[in-house]
N, C-alpha and C. Protein backbone atom coordinates (compact mmCIF):
# COMPACT_ATOMS: atom_id res chain seq x y z
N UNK A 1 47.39 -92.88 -13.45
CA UNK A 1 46.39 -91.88 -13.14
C UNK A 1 47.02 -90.57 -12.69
N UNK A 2 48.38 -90.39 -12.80
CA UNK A 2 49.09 -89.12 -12.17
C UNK A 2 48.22 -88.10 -13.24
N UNK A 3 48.45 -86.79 -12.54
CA UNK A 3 47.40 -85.72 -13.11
C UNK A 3 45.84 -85.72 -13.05
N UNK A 4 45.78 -86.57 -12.79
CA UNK A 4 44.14 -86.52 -12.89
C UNK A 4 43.41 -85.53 -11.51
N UNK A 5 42.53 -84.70 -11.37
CA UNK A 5 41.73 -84.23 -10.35
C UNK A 5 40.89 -85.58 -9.75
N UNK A 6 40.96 -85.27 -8.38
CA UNK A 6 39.85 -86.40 -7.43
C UNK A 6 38.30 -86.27 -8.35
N UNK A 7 37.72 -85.04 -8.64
CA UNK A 7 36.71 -85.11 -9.10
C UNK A 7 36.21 -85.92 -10.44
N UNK A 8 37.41 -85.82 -11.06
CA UNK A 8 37.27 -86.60 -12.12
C UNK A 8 37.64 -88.07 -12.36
N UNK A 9 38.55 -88.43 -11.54
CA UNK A 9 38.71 -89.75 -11.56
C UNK A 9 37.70 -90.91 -10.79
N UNK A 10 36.70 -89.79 -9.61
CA UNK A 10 35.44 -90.20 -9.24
C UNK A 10 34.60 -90.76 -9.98
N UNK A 11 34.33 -89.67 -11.10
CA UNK A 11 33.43 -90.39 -12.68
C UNK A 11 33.93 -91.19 -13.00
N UNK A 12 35.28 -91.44 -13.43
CA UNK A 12 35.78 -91.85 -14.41
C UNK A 12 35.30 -93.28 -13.82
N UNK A 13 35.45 -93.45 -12.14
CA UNK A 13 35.89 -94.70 -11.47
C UNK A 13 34.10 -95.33 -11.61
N UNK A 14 33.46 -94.14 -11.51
CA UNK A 14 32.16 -94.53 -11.84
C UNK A 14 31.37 -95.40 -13.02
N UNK A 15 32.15 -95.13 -14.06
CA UNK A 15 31.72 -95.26 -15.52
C UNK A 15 32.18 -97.30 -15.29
N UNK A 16 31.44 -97.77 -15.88
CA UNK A 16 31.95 -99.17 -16.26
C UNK A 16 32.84 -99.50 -17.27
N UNK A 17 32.43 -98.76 -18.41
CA UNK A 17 33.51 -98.99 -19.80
C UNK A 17 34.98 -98.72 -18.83
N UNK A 18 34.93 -97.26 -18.60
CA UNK A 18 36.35 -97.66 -18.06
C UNK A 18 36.74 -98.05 -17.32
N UNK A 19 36.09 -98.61 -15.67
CA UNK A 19 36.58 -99.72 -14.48
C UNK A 19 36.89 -100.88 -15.81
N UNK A 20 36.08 -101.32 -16.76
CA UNK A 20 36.46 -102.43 -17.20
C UNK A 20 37.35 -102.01 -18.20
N UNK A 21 38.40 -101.16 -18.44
CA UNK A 21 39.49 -100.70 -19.22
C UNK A 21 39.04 -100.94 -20.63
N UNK A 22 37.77 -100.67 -21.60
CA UNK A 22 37.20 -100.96 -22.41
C UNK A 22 37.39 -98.91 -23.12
N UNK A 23 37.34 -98.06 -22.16
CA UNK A 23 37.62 -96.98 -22.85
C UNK A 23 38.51 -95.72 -21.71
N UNK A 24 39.68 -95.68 -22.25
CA UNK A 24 40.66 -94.94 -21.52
C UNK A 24 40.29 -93.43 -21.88
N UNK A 25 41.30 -92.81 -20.87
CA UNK A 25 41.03 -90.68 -20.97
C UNK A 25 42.82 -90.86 -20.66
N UNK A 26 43.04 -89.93 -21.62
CA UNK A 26 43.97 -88.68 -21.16
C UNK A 26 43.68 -87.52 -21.09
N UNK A 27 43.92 -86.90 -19.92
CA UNK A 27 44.01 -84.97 -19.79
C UNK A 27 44.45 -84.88 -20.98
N UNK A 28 43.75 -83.84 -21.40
CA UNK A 28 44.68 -83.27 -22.80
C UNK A 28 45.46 -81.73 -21.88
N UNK A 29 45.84 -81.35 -22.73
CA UNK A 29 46.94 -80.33 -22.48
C UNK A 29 46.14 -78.71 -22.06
N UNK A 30 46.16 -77.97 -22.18
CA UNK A 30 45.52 -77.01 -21.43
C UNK A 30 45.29 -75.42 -22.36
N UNK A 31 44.96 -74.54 -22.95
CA UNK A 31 46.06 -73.66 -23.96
C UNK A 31 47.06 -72.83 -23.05
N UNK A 32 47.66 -71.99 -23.57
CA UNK A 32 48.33 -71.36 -22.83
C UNK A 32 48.57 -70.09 -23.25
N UNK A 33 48.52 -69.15 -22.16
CA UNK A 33 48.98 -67.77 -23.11
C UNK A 33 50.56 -67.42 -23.22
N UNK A 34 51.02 -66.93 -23.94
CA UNK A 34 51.88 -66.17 -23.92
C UNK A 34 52.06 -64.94 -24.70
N UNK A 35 53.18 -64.63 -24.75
CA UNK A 35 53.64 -63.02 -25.29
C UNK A 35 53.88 -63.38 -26.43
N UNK A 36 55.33 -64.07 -26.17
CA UNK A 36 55.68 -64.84 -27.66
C UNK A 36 55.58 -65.52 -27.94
N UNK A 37 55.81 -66.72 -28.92
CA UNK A 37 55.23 -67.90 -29.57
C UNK A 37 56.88 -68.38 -29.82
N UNK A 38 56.82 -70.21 -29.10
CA UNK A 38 58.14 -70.27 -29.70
C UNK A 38 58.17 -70.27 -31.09
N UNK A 39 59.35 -70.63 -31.88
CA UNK A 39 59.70 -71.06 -33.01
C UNK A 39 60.55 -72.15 -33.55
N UNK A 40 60.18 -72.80 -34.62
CA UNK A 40 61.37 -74.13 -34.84
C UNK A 40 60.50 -75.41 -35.25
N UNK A 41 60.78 -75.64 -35.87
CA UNK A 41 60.19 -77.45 -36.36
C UNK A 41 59.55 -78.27 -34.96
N UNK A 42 59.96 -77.94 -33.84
CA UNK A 42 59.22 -79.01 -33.14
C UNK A 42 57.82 -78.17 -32.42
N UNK A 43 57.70 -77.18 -32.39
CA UNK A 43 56.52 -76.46 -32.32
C UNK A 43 55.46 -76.28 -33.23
N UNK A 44 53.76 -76.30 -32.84
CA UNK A 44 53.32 -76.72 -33.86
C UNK A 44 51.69 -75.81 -32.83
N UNK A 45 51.24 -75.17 -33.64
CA UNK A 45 49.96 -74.45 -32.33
C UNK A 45 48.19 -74.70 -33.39
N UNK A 46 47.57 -74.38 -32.34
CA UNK A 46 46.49 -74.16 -32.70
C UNK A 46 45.84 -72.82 -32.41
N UNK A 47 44.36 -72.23 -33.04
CA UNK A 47 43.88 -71.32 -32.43
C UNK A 47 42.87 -71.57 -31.44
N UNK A 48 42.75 -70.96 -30.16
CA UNK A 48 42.09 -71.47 -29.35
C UNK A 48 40.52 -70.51 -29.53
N UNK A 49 39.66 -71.48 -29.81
CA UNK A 49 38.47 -69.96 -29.82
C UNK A 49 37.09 -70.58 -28.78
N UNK A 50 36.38 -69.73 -27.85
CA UNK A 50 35.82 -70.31 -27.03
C UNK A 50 34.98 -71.21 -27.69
N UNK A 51 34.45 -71.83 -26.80
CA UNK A 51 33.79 -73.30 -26.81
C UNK A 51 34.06 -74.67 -26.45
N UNK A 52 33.49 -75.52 -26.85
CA UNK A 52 33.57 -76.90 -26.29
C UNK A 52 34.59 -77.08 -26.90
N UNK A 53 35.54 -78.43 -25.77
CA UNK A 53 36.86 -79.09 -26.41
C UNK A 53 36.55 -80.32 -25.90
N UNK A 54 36.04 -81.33 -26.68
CA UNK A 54 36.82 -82.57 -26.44
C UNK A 54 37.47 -83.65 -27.17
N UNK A 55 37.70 -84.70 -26.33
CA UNK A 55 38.15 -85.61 -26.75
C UNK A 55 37.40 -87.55 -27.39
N UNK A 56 37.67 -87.63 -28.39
CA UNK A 56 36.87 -88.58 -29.03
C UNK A 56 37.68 -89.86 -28.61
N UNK A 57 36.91 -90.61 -28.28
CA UNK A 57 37.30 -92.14 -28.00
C UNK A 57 36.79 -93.30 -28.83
N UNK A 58 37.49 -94.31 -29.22
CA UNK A 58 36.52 -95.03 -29.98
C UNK A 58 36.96 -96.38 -29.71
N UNK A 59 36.13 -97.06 -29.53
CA UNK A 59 36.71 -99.13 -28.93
C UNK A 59 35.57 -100.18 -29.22
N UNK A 60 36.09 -100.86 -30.19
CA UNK A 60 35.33 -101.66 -30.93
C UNK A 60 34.47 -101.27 -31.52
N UNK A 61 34.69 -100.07 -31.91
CA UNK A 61 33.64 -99.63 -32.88
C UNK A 61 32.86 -98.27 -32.42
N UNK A 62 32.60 -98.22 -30.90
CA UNK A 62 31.89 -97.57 -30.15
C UNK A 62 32.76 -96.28 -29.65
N UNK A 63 31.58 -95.42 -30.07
CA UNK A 63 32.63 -93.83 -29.98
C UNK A 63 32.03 -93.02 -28.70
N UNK A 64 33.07 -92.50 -27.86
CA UNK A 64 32.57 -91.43 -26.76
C UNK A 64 33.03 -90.34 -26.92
N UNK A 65 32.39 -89.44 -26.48
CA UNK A 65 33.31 -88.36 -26.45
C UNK A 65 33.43 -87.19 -24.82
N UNK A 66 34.23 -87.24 -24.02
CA UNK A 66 34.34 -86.80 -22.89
C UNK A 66 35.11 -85.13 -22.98
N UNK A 67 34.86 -84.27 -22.04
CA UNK A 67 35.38 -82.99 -21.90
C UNK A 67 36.68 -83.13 -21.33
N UNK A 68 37.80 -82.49 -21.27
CA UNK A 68 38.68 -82.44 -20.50
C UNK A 68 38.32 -82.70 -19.03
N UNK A 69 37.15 -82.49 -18.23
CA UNK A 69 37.06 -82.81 -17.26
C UNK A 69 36.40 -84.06 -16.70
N UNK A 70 36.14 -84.83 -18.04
CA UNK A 70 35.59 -85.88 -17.65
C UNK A 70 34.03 -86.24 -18.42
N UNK A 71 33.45 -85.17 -18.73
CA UNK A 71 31.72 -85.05 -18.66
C UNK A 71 31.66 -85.58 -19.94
N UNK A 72 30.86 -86.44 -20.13
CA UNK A 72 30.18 -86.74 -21.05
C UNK A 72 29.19 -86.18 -22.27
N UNK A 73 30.09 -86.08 -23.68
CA UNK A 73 29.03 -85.10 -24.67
C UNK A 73 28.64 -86.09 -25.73
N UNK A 74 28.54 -87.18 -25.55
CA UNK A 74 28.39 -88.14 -26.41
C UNK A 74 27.01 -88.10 -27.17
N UNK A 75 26.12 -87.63 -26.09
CA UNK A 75 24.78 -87.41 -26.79
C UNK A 75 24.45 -86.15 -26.76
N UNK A 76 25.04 -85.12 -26.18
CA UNK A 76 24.96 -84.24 -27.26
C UNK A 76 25.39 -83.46 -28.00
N UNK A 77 26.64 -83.98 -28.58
CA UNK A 77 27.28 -84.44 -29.93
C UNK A 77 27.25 -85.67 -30.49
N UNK A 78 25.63 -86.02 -30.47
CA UNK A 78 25.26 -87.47 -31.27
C UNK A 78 26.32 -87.72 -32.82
N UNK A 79 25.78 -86.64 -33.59
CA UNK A 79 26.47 -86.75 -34.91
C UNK A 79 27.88 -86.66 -35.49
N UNK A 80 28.35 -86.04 -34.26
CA UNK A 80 30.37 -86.36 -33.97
C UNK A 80 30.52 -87.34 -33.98
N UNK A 81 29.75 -88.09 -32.90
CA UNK A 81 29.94 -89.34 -32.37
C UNK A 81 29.66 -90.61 -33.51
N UNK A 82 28.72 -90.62 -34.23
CA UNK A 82 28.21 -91.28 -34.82
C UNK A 82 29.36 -90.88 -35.86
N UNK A 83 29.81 -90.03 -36.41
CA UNK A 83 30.78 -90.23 -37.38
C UNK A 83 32.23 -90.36 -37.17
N UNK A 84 32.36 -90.41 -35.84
CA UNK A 84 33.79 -90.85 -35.45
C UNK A 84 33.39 -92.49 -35.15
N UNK A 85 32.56 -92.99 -35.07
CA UNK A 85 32.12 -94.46 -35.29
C UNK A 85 32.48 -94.70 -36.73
N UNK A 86 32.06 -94.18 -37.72
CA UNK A 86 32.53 -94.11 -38.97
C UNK A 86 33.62 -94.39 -39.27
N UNK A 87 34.81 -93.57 -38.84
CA UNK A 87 35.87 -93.35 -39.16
C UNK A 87 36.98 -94.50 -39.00
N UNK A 88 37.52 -94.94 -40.10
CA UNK A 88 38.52 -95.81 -39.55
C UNK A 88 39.91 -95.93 -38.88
């Protein structure tokens, strides 16, 4: 659980799927600004443009999808969800 905020590991501790280790979170990474941009084969970026970011979970079939901070968009990103259920 290193990294995690108290606030969020509150939910997290809240949620049953995950007390019962049925659906895990990692922090994802954060963007970052800079001036320059490295360069070289092991660097690899995205564009960051406002809006929602999360992360899709899926276990036994059953898909969530949580914010970097924890919150729950599962329902409303029903149709993410439902097609990352899809996905194999």
């Amino acid at each position: 659980m290193v990294g995690l905020r108290a606030g969020l590991l509150r939910r997290l501790r809240s949620n049953d799927e995950y007390r019962e280790g049925k659906i895990g979170f990692i922090e994802p990474m954060l963007a970052l600004a800079l001036r320059k941009l490295h360069e070289g084969p092991p660097w690899s970026y995205e564009l960051k443009s406002d809006g929602y970011r999360a992360l899709g979970l899926k276990d036994n079939g059953r898909a969530r999808l949580l914010s970097r901070n924890g919150m729950d968009f599962t329902k409303r990103f029903a149709s993410i969800a439902r097609a990352l259920e899809g996905a194999s």
